[in-house]
Protein backbone atom coordinates (compact mmCIF):
# COMPACT_ATOMS: atom_id res chain seq x y z
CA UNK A 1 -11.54 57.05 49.75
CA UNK A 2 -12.72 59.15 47.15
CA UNK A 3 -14.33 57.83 44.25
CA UNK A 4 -12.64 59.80 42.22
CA UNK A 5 -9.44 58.61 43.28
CA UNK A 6 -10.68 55.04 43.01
CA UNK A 7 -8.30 52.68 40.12
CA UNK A 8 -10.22 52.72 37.09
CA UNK A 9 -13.17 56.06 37.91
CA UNK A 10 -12.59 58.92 36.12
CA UNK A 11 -13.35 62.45 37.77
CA UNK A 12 -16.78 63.69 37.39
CA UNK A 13 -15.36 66.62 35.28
CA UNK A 14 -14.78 63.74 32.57
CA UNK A 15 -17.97 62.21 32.69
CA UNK A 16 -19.82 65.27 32.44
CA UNK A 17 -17.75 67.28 30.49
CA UNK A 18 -18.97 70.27 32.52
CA UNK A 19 -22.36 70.00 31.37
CA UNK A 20 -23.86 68.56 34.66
CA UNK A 21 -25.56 71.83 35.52
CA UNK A 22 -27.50 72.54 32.17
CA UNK A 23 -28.08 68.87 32.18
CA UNK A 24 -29.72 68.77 35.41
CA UNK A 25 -31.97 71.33 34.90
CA UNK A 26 -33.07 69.79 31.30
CA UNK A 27 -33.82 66.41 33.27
CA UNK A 28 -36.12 68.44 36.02
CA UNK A 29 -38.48 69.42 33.29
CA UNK A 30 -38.06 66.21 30.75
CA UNK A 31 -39.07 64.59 34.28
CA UNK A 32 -41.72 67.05 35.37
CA UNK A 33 -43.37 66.62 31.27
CA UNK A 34 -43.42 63.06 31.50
CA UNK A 35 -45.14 62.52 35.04
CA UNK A 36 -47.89 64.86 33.96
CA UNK A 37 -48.51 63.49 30.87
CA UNK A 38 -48.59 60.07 32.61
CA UNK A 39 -50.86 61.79 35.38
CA UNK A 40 -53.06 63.03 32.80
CA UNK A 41 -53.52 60.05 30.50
CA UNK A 42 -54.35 58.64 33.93
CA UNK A 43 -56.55 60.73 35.47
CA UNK A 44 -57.96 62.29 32.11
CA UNK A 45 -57.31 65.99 33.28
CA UNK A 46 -55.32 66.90 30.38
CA UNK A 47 -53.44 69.17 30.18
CA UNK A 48 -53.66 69.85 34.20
CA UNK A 49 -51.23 67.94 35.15
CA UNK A 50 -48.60 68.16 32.46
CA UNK A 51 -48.60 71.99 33.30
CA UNK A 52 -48.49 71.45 37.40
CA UNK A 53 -45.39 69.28 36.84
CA UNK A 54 -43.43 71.01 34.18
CA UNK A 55 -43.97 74.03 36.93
CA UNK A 56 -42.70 71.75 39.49
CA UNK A 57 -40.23 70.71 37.19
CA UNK A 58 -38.68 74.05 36.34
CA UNK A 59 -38.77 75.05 40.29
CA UNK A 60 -37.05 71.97 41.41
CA UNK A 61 -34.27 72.58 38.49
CA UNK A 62 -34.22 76.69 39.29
CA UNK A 63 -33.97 75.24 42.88
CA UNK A 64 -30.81 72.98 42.32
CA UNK A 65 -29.18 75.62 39.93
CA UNK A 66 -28.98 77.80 43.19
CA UNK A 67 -27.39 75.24 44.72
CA UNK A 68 -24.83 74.74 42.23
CA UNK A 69 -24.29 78.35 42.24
CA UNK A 70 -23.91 78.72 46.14
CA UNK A 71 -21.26 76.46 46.10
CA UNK A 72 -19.43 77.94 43.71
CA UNK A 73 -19.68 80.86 45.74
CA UNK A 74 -18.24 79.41 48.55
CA UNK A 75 -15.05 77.44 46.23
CA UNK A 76 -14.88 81.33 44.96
CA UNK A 77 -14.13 83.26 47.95
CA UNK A 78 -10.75 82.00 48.47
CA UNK A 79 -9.90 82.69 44.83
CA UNK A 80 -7.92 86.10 44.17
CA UNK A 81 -8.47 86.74 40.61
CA UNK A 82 -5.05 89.33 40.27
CA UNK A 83 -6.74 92.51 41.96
């Protein structure tokens, strides 16, 4: 059974309030910042680390956004938009 459909869940829609994708991608850098800085305080490479993972951060975020966006794609195609 869907989740969604579960007594009681709301749909993700209403959790998110369509937000999920921007949010994401914030929490791939706010997660990449905080590793390095732990890394670095650490290691004591500052600012090394902080930079290497808010890179990785922003990549892993760019990466999921394409996600996102394929499978919109693919909900999309069976869409006629009036034309």
């Amino acid at each position: 059974m869907d989740g969604s459909k579960r007594r009681g869940v709301p749909p993700k829609e209403a959790i998110t309030g369509g937000f999920s994708g921007g949010a994401d991608f914030f929490t791939y850098i706010m997660a990449g910042l905080l590793i390095g800085m732990l890394l670095d305080w650490w290691t004591g490479w500052a600012p090394v680390m902080t930079i290497v993972w808010i890179l990785l951060g922003i990549g892993a975020g760019m990466h999921r956004m394409w996600q996102r966006s394929a499978i919109l794609e693919e909900q999309a195609k069976g869409i006629s938009h009036g034309a």
